[in-house]
PDB file of N, CA and C in Angstrom:
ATOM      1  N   UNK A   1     -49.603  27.770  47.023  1.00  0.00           N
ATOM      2  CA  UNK A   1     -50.759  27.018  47.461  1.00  0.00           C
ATOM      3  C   UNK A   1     -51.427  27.743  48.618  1.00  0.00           C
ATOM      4  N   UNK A   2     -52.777  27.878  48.839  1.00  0.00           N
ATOM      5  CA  UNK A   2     -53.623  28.402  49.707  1.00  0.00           C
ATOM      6  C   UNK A   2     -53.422  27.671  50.698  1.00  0.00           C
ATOM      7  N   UNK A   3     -53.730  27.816  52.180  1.00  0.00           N
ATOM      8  CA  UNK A   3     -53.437  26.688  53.235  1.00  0.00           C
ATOM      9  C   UNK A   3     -54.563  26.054  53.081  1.00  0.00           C
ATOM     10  N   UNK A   4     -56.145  26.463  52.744  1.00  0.00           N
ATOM     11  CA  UNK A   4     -57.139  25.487  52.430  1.00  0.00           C
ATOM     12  C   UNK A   4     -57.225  24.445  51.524  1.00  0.00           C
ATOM     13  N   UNK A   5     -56.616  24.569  50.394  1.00  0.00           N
ATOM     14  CA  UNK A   5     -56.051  23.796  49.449  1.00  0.00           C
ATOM     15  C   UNK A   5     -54.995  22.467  50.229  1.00  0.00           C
ATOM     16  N   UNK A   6     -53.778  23.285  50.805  1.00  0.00           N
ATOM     17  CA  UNK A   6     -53.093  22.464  51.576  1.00  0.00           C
ATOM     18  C   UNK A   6     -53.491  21.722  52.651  1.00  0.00           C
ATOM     19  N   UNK A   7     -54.182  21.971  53.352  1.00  0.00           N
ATOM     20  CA  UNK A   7     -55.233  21.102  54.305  1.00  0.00           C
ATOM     21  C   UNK A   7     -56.072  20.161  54.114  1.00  0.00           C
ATOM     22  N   UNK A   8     -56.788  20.526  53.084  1.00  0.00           N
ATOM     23  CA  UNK A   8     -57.715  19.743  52.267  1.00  0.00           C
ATOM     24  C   UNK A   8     -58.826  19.256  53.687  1.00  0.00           C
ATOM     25  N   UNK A   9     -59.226  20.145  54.063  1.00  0.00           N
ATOM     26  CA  UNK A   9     -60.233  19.747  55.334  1.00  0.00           C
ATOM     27  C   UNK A   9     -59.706  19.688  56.711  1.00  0.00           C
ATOM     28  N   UNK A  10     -58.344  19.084  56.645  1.00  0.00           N
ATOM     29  CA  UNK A  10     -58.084  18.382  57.881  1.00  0.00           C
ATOM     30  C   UNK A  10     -57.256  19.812  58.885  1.00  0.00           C
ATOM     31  N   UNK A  11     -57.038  19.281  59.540  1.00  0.00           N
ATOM     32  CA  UNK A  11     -56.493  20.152  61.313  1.00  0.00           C
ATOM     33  C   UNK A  11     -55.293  20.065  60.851  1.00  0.00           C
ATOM     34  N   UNK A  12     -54.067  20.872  60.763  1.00  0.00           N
ATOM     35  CA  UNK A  12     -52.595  21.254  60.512  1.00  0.00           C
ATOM     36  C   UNK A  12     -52.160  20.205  61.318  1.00  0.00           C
ATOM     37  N   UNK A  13     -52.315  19.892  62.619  1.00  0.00           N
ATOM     38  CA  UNK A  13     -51.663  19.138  63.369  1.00  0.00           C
ATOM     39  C   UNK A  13     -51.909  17.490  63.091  1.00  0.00           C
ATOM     40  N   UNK A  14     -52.570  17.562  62.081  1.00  0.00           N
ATOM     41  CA  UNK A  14     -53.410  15.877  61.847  1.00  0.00           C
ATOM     42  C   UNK A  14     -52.610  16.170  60.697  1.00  0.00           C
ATOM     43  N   UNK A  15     -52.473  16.796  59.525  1.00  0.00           N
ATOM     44  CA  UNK A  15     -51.869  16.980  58.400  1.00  0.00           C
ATOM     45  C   UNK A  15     -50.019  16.580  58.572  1.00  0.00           C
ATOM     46  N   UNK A  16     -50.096  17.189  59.932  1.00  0.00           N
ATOM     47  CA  UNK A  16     -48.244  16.864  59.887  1.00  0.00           C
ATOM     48  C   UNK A  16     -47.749  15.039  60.987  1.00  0.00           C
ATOM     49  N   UNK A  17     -48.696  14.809  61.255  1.00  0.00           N
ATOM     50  CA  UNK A  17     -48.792  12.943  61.713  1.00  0.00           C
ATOM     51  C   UNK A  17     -47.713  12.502  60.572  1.00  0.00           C
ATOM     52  N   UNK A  18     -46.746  11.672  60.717  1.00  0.00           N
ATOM     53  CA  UNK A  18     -46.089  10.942  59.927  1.00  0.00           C
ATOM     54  C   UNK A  18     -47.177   9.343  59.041  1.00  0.00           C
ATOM     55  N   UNK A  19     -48.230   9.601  59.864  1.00  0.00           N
ATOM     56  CA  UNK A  19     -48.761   8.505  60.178  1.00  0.00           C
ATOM     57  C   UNK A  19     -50.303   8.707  59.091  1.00  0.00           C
ATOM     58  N   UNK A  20     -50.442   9.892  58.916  1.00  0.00           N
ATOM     59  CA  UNK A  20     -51.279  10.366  57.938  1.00  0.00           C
ATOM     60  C   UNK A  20     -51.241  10.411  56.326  1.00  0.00           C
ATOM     61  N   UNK A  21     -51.951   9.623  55.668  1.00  0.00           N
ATOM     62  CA  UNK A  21     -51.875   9.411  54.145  1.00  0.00           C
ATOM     63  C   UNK A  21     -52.141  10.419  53.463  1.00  0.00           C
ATOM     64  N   UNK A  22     -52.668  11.095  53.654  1.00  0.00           N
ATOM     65  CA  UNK A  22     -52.700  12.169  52.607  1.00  0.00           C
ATOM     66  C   UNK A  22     -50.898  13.179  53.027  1.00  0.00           C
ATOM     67  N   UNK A  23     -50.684  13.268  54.132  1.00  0.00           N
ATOM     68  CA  UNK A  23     -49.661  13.678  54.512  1.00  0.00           C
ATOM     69  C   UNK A  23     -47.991  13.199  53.817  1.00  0.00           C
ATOM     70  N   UNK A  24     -48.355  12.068  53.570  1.00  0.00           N
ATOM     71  CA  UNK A  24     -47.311  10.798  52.927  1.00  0.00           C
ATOM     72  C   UNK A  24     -47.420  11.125  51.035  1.00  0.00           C
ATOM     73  N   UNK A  25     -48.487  10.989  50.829  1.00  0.00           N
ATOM     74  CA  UNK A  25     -48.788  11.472  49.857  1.00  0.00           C
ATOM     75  C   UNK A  25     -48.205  12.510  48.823  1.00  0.00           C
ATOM     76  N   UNK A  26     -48.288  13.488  49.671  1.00  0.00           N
ATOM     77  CA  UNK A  26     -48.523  14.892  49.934  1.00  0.00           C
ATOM     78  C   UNK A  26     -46.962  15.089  49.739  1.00  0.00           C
ATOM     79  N   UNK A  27     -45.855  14.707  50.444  1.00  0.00           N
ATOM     80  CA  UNK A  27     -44.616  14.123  50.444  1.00  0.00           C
ATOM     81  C   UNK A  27     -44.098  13.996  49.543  1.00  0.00           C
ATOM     82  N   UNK A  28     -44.742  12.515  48.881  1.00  0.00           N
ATOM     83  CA  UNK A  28     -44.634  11.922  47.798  1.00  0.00           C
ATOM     84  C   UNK A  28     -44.280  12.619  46.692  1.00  0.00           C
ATOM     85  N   UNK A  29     -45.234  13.394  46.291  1.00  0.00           N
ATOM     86  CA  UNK A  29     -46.074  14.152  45.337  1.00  0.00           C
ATOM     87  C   UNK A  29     -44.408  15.130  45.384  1.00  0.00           C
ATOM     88  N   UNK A  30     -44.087  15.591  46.030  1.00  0.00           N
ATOM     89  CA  UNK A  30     -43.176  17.224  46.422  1.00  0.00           C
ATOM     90  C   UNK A  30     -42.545  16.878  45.804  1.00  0.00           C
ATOM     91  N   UNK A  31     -41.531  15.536  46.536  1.00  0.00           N
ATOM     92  CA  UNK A  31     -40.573  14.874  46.019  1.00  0.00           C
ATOM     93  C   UNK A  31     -40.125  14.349  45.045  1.00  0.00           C
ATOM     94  N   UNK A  32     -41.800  14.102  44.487  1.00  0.00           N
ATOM     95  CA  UNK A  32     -41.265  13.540  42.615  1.00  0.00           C
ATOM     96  C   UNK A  32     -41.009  14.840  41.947  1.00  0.00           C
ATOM     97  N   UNK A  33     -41.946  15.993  42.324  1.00  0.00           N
ATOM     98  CA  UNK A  33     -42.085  17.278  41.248  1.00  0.00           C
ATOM     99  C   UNK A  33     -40.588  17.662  41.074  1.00  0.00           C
ATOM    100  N   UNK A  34     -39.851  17.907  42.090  1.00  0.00           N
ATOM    101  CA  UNK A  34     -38.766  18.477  43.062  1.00  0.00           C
ATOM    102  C   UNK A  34     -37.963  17.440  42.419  1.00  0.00           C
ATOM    103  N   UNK A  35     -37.324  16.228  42.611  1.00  0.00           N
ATOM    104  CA  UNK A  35     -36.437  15.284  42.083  1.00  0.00           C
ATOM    105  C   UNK A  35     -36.750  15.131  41.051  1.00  0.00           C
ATOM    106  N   UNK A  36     -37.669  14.886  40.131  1.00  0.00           N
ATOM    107  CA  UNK A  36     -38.107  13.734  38.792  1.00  0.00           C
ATOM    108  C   UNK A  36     -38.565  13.096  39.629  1.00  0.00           C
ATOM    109  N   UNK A  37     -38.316  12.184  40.007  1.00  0.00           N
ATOM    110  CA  UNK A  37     -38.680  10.621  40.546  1.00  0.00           C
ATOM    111  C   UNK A  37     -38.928  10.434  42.160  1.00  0.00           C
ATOM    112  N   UNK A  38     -39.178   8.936  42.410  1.00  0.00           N
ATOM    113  CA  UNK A  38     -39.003   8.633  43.617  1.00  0.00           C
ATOM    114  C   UNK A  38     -38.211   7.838  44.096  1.00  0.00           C
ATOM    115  N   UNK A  39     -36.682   7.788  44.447  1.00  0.00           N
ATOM    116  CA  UNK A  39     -36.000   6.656  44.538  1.00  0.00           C
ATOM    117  C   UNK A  39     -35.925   5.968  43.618  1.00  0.00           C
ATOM    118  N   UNK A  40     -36.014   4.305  43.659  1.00  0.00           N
ATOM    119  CA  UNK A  40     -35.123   3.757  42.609  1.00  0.00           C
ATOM    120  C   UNK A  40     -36.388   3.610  41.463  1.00  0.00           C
ATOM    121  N   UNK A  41     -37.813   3.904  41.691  1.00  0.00           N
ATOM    122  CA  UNK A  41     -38.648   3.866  40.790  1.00  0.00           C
ATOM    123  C   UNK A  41     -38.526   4.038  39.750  1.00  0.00           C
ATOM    124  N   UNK A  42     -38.698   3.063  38.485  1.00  0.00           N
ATOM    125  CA  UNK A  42     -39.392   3.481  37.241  1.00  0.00           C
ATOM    126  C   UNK A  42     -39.836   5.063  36.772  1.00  0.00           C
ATOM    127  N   UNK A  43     -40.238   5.790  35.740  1.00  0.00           N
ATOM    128  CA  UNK A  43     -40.982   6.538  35.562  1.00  0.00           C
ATOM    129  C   UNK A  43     -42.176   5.897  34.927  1.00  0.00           C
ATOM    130  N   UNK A  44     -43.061   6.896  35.039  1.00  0.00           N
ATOM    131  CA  UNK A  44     -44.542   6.473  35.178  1.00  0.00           C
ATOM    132  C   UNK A  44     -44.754   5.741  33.619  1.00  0.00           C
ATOM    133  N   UNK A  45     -44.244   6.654  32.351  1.00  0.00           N
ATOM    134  CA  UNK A  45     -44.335   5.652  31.269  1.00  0.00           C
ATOM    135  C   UNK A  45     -43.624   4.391  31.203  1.00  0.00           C
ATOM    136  N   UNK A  46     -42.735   4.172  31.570  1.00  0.00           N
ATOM    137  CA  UNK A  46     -42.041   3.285  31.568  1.00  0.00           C
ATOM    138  C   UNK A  46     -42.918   1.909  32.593  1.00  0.00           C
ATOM    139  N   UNK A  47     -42.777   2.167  33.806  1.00  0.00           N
ATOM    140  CA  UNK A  47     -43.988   1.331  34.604  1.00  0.00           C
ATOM    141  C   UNK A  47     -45.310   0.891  33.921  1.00  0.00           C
ATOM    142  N   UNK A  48     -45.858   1.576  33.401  1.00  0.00           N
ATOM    143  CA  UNK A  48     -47.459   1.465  32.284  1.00  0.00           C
ATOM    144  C   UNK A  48     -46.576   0.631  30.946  1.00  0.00           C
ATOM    145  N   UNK A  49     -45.301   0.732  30.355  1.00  0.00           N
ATOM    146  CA  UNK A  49     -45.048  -0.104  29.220  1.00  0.00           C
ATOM    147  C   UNK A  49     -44.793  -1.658  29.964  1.00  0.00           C
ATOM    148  N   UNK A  50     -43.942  -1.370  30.957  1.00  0.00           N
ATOM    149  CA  UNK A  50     -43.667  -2.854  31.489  1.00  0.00           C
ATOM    150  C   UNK A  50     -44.635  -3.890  31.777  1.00  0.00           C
ATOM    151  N   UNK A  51     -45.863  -2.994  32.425  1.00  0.00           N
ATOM    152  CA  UNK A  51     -47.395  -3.751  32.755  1.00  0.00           C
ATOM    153  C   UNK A  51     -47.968  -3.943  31.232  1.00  0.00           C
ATOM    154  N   UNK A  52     -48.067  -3.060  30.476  1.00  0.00           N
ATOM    155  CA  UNK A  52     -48.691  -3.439  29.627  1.00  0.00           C
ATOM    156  C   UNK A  52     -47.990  -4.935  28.842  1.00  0.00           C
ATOM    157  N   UNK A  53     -46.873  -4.995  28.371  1.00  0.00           N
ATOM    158  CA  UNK A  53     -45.977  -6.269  28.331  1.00  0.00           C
ATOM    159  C   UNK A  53     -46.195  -7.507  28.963  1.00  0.00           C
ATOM    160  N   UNK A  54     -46.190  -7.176  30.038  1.00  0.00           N
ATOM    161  CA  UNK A  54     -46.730  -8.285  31.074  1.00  0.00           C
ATOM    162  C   UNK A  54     -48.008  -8.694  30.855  1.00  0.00           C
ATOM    163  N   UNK A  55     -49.121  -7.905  30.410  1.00  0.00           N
ATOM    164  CA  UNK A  55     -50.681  -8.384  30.495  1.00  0.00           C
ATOM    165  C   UNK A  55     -50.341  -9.111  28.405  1.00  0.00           C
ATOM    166  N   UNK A  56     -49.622  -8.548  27.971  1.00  0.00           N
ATOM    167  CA  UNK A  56     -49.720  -8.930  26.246  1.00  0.00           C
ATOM    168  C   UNK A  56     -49.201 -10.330  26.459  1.00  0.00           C
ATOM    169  N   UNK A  57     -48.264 -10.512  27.394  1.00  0.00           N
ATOM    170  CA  UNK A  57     -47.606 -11.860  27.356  1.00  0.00           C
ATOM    171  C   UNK A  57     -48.501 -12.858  27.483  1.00  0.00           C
ATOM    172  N   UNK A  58     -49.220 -12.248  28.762  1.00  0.00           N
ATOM    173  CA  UNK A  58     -50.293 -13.412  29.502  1.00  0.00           C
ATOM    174  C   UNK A  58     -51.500 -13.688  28.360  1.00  0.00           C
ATOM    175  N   UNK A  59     -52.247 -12.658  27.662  1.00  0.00           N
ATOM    176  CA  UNK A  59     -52.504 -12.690  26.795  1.00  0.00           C
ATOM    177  C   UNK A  59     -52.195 -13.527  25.194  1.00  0.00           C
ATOM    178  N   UNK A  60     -50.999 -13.501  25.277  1.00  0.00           N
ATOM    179  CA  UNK A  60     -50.615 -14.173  24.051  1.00  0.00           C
ATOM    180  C   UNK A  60     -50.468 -15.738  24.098  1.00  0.00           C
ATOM    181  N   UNK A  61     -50.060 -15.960  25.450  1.00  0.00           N
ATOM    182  CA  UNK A  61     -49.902 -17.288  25.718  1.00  0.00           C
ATOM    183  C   UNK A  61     -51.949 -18.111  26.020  1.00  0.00           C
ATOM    184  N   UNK A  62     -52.449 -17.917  25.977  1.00  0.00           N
ATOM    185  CA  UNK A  62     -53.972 -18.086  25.333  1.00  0.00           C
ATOM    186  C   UNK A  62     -54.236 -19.083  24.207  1.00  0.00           C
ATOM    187  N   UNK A  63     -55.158 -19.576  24.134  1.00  0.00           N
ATOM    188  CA  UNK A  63     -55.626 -20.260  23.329  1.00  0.00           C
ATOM    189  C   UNK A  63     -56.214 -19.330  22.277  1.00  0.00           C
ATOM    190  N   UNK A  64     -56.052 -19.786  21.033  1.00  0.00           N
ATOM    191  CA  UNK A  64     -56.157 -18.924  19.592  1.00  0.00           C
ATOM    192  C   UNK A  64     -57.397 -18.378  19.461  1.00  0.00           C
ATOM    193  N   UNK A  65     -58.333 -19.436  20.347  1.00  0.00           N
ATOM    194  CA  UNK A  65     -59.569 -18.797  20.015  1.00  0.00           C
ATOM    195  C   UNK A  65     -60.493 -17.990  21.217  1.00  0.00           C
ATOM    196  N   UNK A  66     -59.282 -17.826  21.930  1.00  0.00           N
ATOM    197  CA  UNK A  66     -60.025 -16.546  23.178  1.00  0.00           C
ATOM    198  C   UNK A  66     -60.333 -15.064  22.817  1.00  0.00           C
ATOM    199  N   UNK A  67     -61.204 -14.335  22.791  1.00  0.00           N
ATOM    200  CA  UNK A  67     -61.480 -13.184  22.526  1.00  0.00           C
ATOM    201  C   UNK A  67     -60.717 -12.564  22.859  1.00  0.00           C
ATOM    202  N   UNK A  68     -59.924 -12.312  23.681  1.00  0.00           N
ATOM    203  CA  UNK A  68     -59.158 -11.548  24.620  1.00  0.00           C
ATOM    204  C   UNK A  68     -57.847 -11.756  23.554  1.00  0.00           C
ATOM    205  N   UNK A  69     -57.471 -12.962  23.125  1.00  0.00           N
ATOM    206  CA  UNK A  69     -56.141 -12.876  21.862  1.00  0.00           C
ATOM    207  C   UNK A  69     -56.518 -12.533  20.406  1.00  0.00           C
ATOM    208  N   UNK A  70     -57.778 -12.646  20.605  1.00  0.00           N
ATOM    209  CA  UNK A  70     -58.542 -12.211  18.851  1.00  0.00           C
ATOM    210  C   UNK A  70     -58.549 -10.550  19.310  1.00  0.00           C
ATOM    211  N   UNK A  71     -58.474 -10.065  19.666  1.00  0.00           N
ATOM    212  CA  UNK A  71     -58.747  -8.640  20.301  1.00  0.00           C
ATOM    213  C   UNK A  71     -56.971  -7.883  19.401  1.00  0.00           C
ATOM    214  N   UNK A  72     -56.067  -8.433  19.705  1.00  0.00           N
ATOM    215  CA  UNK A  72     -55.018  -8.203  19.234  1.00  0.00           C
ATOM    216  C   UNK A  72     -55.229  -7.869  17.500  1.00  0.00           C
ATOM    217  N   UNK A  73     -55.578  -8.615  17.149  1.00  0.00           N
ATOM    218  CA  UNK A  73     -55.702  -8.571  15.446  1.00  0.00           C
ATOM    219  C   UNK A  73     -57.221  -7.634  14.472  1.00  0.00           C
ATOM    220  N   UNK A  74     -58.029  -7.383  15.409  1.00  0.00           N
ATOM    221  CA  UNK A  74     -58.702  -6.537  14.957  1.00  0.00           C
ATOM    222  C   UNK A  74     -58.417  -5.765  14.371  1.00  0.00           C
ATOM    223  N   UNK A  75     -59.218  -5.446  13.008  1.00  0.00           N
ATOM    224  CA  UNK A  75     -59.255  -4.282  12.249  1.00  0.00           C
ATOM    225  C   UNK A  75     -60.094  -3.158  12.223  1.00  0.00           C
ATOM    226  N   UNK A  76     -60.337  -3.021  13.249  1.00  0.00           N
ATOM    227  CA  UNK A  76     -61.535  -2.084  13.694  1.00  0.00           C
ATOM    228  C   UNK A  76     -60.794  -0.373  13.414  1.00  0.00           C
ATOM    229  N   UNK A  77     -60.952   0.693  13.381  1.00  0.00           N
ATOM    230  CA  UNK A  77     -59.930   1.638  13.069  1.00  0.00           C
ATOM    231  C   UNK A  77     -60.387   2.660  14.103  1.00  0.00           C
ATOM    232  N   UNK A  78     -61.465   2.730  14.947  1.00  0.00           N
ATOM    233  CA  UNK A  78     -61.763   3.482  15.337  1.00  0.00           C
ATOM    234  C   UNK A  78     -61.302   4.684  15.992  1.00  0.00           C
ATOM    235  N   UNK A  79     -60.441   4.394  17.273  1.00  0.00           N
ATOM    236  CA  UNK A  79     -60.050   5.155  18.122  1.00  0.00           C
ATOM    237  C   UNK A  79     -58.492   5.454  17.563  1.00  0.00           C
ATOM    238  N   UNK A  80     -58.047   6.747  17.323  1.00  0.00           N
ATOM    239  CA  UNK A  80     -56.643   6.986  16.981  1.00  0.00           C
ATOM    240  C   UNK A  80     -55.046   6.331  17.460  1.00  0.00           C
ATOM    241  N   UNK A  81     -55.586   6.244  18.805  1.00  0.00           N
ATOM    242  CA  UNK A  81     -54.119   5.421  19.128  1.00  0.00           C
ATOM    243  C   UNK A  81     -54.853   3.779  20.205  1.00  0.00           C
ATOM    244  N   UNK A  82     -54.619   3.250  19.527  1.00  0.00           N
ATOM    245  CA  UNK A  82     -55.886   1.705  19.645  1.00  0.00           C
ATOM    246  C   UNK A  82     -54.391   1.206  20.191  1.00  0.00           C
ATOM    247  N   UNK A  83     -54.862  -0.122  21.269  1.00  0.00           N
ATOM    248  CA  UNK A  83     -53.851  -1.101  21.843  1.00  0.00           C
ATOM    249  C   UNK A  83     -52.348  -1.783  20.633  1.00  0.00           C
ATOM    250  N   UNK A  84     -52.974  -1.891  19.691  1.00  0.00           N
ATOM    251  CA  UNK A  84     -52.448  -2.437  18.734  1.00  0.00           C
ATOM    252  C   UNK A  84     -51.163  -1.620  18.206  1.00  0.00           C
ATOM    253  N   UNK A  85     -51.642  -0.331  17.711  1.00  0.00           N
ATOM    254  CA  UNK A  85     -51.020   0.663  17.390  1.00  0.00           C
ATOM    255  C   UNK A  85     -49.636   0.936  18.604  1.00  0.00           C
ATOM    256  N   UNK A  86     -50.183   0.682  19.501  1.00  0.00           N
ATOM    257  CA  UNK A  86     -49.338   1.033  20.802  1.00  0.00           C
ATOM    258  C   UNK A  86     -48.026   0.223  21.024  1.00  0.00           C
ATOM    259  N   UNK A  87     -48.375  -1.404  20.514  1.00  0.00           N
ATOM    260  CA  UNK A  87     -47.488  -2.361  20.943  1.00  0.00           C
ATOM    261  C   UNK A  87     -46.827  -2.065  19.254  1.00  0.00           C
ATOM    262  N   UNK A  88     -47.586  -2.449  18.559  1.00  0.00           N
ATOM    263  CA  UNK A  88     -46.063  -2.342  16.786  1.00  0.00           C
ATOM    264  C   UNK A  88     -45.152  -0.637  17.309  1.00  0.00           C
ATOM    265  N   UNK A  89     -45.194   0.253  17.618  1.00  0.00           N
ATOM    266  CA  UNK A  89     -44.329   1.227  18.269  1.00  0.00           C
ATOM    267  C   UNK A  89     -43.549   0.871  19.135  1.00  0.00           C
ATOM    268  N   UNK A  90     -43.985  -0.154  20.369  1.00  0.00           N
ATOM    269  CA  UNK A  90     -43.179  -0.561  20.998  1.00  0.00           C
ATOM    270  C   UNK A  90     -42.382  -1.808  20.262  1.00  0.00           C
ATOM    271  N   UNK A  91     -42.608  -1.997  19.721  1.00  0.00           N
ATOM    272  CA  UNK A  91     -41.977  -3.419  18.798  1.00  0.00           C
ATOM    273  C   UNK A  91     -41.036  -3.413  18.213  1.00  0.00           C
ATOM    274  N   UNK A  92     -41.321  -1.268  17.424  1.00  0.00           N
ATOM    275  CA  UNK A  92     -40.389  -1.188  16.774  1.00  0.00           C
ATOM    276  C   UNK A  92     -39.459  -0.198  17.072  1.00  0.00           C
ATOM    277  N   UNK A  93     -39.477   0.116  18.363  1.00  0.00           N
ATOM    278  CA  UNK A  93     -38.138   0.437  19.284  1.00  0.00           C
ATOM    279  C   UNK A  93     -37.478  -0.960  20.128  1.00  0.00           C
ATOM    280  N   UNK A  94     -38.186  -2.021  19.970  1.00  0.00           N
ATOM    281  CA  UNK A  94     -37.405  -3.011  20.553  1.00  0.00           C
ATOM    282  C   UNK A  94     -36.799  -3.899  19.319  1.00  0.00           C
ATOM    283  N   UNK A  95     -36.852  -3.070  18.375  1.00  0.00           N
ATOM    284  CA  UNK A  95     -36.176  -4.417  17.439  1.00  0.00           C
ATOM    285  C   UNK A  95     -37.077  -5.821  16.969  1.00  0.00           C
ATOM    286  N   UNK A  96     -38.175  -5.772  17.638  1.00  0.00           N
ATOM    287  CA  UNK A  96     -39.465  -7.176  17.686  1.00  0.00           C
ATOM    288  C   UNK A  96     -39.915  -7.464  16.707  1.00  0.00           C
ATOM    289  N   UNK A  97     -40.455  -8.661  16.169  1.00  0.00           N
ATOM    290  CA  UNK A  97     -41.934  -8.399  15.592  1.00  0.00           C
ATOM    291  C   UNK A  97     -42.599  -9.322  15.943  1.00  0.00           C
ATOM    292  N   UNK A  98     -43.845  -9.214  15.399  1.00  0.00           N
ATOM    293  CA  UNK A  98     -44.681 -10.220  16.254  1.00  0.00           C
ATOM    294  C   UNK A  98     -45.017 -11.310  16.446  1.00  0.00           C
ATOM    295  N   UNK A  99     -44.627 -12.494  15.386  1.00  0.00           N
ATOM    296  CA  UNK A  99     -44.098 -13.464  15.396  1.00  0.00           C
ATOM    297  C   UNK A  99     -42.832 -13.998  16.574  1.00  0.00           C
ATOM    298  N   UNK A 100     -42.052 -13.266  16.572  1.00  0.00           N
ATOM    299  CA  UNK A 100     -40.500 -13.285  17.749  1.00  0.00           C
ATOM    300  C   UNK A 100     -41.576 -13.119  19.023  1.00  0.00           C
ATOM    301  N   UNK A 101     -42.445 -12.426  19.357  1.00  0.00           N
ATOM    302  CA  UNK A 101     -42.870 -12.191  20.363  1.00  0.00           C
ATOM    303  C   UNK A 101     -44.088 -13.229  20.778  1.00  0.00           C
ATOM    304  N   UNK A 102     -44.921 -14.238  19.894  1.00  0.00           N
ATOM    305  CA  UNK A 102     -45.353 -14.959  20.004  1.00  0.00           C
ATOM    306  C   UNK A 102     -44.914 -15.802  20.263  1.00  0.00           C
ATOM    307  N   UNK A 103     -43.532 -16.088  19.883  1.00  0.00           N
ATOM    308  CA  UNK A 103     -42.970 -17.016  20.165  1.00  0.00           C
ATOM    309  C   UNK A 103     -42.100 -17.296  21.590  1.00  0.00           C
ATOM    310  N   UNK A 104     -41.974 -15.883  22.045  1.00  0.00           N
ATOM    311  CA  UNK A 104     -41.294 -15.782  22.893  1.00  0.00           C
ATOM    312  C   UNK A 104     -42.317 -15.959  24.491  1.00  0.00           C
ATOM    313  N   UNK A 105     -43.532 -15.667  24.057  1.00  0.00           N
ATOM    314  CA  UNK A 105     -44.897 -15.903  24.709  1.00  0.00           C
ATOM    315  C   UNK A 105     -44.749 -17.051  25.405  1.00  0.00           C
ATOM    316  N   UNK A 106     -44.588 -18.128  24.553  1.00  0.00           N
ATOM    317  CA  UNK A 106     -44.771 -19.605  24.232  1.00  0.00           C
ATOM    318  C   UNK A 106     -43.700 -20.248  25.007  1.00  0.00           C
ATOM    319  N   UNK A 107     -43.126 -19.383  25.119  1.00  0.00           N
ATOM    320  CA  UNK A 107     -41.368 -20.784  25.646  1.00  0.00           C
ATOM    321  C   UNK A 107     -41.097 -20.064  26.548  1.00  0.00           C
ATOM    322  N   UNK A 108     -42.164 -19.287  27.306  1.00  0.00           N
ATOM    323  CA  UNK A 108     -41.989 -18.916  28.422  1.00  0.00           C
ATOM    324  C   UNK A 108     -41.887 -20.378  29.901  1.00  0.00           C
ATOM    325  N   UNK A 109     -40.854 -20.454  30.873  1.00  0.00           N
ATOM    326  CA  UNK A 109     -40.875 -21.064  31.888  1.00  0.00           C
ATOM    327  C   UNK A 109     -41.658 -20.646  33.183  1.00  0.00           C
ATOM    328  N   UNK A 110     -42.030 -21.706  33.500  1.00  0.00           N
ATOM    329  CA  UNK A 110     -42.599 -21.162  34.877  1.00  0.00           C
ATOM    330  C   UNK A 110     -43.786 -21.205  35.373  1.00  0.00           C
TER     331      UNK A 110
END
């Protein structure tokens, strides 16, 4: 890395502040390349499947006739790897289908 690159504008002595975000960052960044990870974190696909789960749930639990749950069943073909496509893959590394998962939507507590 160039030190201008590494600076990214700022004064060396402002760059090494514990207290500085891009500095923390910057850290961050080393430490994942360097380890894999960051501590007890997730990896990044894994974090994006869990959220995505979480928004399908909230989603599913919806009334039948919200756009936002009609969105699920579209037959539209357009884009190669579409939302839909995404979750029956995940479905079918979890053993699921989508019925079990509607249902499981539903009898959610809380």
């Amino acid at each position: 890395m160039t030190r201008q690159f590494y600076c990214m504008g700022r004064k060396l002595r402002e760059l090494r502040k514990p207290s500085s975000t891009r500095y923390r960052c910057l850290l961050i960044v080393l430490y994942a390349k360097y380890f894999g990870s960051v501590g007890n974190t997730l990896l990044a696909e894994e974090e994006i499947r869990k959220k995505r789960w979480k928004w399908i749930g909230h989603t599913l639990r919806k009334a039948p006739n919200c756009v936002t749950r009609q969105a699920f069943t579209w037959r539209r073909e357009r884009p190669k790897n579409k939302l839909h496509r995404e979750m029956e893959t995940d479905m079918r590394s979890m053993n699921n289908n989508w019925i079990e998962l509607e249902k499981k939507a539903q009898d959610r507590v809380g």
